[in-house]
Protein backbone atom coordinates (compact mmCIF):
# COMPACT_ATOMS: atom_id res chain seq x y z
CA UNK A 1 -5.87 0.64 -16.64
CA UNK A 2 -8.16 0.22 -13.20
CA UNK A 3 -9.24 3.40 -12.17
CA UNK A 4 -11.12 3.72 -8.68
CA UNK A 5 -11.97 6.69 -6.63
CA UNK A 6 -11.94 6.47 -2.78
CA UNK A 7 -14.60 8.55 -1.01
CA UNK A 8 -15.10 9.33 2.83
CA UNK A 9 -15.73 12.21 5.09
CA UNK A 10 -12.33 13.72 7.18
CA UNK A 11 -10.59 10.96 9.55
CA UNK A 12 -12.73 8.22 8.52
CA UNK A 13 -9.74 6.23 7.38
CA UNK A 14 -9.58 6.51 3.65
CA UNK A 15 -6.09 7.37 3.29
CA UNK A 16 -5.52 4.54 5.48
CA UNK A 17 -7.27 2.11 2.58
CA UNK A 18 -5.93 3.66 -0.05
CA UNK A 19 -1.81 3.26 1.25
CA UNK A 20 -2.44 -0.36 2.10
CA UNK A 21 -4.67 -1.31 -1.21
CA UNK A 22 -1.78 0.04 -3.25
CA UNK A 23 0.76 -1.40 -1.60
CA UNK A 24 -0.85 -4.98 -1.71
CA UNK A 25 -1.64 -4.23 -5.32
CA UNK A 26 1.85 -3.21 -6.02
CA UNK A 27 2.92 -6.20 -3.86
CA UNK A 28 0.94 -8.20 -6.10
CA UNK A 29 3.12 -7.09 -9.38
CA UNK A 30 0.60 -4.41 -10.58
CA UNK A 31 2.16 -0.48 -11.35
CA UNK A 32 0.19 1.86 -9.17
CA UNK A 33 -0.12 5.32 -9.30
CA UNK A 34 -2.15 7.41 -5.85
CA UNK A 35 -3.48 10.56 -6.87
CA UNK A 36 -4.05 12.16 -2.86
CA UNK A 37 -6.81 14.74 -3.68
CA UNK A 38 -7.36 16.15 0.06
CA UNK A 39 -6.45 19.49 0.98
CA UNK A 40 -4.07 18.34 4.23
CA UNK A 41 -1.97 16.69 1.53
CA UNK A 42 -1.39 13.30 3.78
CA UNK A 43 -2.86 10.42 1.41
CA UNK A 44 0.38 9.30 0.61
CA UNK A 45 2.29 9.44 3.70
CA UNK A 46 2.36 6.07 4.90
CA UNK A 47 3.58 5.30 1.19
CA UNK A 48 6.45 8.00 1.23
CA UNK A 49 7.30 7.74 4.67
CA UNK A 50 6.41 11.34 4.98
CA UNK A 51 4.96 14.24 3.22
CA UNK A 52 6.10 15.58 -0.61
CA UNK A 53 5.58 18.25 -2.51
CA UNK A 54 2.06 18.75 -3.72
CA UNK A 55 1.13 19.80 -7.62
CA UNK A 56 -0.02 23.30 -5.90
CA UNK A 57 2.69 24.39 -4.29
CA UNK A 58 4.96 23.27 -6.93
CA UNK A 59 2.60 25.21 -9.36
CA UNK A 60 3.19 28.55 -6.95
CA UNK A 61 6.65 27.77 -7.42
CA UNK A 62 7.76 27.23 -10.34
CA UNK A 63 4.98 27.86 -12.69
CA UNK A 64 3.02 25.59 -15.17
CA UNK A 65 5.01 26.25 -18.06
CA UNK A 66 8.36 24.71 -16.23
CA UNK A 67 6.99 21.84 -14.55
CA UNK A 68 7.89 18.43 -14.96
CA UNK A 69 6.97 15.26 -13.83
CA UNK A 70 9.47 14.48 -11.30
CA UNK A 71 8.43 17.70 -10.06
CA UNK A 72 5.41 16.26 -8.66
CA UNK A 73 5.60 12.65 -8.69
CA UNK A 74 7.54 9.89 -6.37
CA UNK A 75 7.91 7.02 -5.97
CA UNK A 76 7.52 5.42 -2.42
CA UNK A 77 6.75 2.04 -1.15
CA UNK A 78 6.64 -0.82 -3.45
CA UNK A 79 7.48 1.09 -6.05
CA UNK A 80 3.68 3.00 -5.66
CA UNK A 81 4.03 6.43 -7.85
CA UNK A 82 2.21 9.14 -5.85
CA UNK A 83 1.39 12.61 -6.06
CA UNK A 84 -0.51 15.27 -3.90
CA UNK A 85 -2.59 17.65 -5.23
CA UNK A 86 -2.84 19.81 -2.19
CA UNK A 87 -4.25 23.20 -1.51
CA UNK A 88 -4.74 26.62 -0.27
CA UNK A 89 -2.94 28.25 3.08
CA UNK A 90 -5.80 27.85 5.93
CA UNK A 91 -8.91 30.49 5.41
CA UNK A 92 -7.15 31.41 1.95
CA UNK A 93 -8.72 30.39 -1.30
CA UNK A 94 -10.74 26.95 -2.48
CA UNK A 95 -9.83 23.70 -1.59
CA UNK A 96 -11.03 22.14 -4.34
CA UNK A 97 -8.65 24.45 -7.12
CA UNK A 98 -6.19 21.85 -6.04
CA UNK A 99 -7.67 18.91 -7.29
CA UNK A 100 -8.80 21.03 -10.36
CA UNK A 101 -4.87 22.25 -10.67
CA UNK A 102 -3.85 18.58 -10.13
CA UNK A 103 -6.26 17.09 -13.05
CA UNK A 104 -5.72 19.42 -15.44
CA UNK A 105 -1.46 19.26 -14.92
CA UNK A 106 -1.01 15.60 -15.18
CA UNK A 107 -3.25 15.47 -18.17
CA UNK A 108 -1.06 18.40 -19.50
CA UNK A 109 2.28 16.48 -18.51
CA UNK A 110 1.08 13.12 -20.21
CA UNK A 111 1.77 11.41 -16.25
CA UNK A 112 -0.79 8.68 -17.42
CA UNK A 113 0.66 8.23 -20.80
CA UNK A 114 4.06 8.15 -19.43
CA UNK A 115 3.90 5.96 -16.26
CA UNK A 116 1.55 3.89 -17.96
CA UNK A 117 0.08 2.37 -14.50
CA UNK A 118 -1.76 -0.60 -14.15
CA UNK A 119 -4.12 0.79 -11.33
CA UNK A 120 -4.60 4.67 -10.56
CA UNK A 121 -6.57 5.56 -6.92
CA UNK A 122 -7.79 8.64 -6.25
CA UNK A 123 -8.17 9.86 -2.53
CA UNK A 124 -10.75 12.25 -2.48
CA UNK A 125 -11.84 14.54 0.75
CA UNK A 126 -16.00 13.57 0.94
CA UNK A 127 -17.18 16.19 3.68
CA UNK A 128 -17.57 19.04 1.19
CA UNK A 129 -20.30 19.39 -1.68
CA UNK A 130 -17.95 20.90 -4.07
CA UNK A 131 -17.21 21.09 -8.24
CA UNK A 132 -13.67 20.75 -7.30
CA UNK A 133 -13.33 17.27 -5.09
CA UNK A 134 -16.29 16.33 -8.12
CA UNK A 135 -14.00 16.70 -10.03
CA UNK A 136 -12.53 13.02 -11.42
CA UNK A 137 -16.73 12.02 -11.33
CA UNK A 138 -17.52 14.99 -13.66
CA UNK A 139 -14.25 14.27 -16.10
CA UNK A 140 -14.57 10.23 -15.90
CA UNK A 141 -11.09 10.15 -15.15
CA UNK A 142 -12.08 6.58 -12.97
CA UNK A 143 -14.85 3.54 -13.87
CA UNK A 144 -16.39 3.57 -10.08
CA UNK A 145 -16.65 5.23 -6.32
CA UNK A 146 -15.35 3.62 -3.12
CA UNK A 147 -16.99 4.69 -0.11
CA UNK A 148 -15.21 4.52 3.08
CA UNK A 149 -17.74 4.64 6.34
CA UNK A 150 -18.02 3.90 10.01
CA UNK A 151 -21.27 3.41 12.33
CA UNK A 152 -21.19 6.57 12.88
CA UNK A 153 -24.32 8.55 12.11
CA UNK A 154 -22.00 11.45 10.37
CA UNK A 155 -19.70 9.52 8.57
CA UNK A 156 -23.24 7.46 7.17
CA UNK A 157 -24.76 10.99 6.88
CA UNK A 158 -21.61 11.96 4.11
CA UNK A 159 -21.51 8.78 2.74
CA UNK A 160 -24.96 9.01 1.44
CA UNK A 161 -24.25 12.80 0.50
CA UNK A 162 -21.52 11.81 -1.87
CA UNK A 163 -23.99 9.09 -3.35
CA UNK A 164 -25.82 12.12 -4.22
CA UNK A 165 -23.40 12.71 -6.56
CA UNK A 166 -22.26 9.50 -7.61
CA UNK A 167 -25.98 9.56 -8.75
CA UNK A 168 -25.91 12.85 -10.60
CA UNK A 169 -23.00 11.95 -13.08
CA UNK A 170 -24.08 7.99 -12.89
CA UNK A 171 -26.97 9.17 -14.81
CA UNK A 172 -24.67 10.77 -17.47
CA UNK A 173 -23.14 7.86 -17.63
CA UNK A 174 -20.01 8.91 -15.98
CA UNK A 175 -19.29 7.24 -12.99
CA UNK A 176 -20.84 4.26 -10.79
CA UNK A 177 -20.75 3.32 -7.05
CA UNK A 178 -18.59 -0.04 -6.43
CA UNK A 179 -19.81 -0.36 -3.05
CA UNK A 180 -19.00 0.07 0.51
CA UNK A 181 -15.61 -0.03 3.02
CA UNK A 182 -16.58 -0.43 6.56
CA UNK A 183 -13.66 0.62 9.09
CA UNK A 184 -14.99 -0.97 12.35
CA UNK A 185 -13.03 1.44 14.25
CA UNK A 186 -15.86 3.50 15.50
CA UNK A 187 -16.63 3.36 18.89
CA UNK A 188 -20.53 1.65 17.86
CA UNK A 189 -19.22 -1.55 15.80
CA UNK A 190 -22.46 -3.31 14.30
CA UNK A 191 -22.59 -4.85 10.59
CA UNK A 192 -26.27 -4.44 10.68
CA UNK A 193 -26.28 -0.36 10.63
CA UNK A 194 -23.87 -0.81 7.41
CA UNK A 195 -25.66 -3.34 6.12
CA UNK A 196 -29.15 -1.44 6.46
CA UNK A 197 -27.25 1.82 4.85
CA UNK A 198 -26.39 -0.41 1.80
CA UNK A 199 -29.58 -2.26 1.24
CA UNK A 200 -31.05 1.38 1.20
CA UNK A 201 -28.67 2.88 -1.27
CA UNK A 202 -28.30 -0.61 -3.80
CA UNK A 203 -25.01 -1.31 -2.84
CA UNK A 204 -22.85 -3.52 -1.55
CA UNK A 205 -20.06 -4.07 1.13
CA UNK A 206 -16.61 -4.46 0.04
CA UNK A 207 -15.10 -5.17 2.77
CA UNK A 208 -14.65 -4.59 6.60
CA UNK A 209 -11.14 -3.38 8.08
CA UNK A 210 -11.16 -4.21 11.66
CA UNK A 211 -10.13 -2.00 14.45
CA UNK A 212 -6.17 -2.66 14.88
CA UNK A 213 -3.32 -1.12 16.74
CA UNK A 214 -0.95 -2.39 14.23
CA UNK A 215 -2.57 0.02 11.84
CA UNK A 216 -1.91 2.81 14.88
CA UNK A 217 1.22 1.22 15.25
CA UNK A 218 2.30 1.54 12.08
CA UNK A 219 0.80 4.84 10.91
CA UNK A 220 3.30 6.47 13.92
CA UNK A 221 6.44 5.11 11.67
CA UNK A 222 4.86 6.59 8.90
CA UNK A 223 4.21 3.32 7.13
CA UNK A 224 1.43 1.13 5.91
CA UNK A 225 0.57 -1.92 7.73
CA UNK A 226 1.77 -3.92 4.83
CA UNK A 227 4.98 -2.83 4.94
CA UNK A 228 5.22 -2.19 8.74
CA UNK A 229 3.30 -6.06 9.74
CA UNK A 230 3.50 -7.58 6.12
CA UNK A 231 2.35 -11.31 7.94
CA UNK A 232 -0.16 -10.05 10.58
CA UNK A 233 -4.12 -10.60 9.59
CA UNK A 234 -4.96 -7.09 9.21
CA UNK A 235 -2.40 -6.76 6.57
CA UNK A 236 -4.24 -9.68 5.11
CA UNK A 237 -7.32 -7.97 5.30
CA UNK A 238 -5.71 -5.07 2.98
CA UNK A 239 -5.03 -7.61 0.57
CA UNK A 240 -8.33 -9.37 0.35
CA UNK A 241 -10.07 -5.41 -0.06
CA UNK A 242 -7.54 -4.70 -2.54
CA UNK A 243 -8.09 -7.32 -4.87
CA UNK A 244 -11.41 -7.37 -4.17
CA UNK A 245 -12.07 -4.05 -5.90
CA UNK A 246 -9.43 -4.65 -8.17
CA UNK A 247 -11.54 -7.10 -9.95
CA UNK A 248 -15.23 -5.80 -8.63
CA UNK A 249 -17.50 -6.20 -12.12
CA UNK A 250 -20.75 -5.10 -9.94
CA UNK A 251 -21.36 -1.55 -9.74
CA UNK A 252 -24.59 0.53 -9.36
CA UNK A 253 -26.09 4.09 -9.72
CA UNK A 254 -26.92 4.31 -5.67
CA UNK A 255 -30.29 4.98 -4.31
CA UNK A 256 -29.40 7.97 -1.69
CA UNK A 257 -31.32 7.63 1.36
CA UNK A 258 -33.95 10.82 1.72
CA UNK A 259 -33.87 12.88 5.23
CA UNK A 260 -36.32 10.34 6.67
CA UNK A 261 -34.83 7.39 5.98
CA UNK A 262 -31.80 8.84 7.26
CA UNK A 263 -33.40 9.78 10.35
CA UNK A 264 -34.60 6.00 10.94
CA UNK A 265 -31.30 4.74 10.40
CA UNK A 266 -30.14 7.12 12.76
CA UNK A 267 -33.13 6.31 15.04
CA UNK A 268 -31.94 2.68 14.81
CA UNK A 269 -28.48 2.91 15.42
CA UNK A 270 -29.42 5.15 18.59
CA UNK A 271 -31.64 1.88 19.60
CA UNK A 272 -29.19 -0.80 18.75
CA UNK A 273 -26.30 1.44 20.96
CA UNK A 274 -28.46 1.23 24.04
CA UNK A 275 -29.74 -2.20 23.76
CA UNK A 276 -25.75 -3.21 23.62
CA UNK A 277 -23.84 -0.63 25.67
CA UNK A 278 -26.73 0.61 28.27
């Protein structure tokens, strides 16, 4: 069983990734299970063509004791299984009980046992410093980290935060960073700030996904851009991410940059913006 986590801050395009690599994956023969650990409960909407019940609400509902799996897993798209962990009413309770909730039920229904997937994903919220979206690095419930970024000196500033803790349970011996996703969708589009970001935090990039309005396009039909433009070259792209992570053997405890050298990378990006766009 491949096990991956997908990191990022909000908006920065992870759930994006993750519909698309699971969809190619599935394309490509493999049973794949999305675990959507964010709070807005959207990481498999593309896949479902809308939104389902999440493990927490169904919890409120019904109760642990009668909950089964159909209760809180589907199956959408190419035959991807997918289930939302979800979470509390806005300004009520902790975000992060749902992905606690979430682990600890499918362990307790035997999902993994029972599906028996090929490939499990994990979509996992990255703007909070929290036990509970730590969660599947603290109970090794996948082999390595994803990190989904943009230019952006924000989305590079969480990035780095969450190797932070990629570090602290890598040195337990729990989980490793795989490498980098850049989504060229930010307004500032330069390989060389993502490139800098991983040489500084001994990484590598997976993969860039280009800036598309077939991914727009197809997002508004609530559908990946496999299914949506199966032929077109971003779909492609999808593909050549997905199976490149699917068989990534290279893997590292990252290096997180310190407030100074985040400061020069910011410094840098602010200089490479106006020697381009001023």
């Amino acid at each position: 069983m491949r096990k991956f986590c997908i990191y990022g801050k909000g908006g920065i395009g992870k759930s994006t990734n993750v519909g698309n690599m699971a969809a190619a994956l599935a394309e490509d023969g493999k049973k794949v299970l999305v675990v959507g650990c964010d709070p807005k409960a959207d990481s498999t909407r593309t896949l479902m063509h809308g939104k389902i019940n999440t493990v927490l609400d169904t919890f409120r509902d019904k109760g642990p004791e009668y909950m089964k799996i159909e209760d809180i897993v589907y199956e959408g798209f190419n035959g991807v299984y997918c289930v939302e962990s979800g979470g509390p009413e806005p300004g009520v309770g902790c975000a992060g009980r749902g992905v606690i909730t979430a682990v600890d039920m499918l362990d307790r229904l035997g999902v993994y046992d029972e599906l028996k997937p090929d490939v499990v994903i994990y979509d996992i919220l990255g703007d909070v410093v929290c036990g509970g979206f730590a969660m599947p690095l603290q109970k090794k419930l996948a082999e390595d980290v994803y990190i989904v970024t943009t230019c952006d000196p924000m989305a590079i500033y969480a990035a780095n935060n969450i190797c932070k803790g990629i570090k602290r349970y890598g040195n337990r011996g729990k989980i490793a960073l795989g490498g980098i996703i850049y989504n060229g969708r930010s307004v500032v589009d330069e390989p060389e700030i993502i490139n800098n970001f991983v040489k500084g935090i001994n990484s590598q990039v997976m993969g860039k996904v280009p800036m598309s309005n077939i991914i727009t396009k197809a997002e508004l039909r609530k559908q990946t851009t496999i299914e949506y433009a199966p032929d077109s070259e971003i779909a492609n792209k999808f593909r050549e991410l997905a199976n490149a992570i699917y068989e990534n053997k290279k893997t590292t405890i990252p290096t997180p940059l310190s407030e100074q050298g985040l400061d020069e990378l910011t410094e840098s990006i602010e200089e490479l913006v106006r020697r381009k766009y001023e």
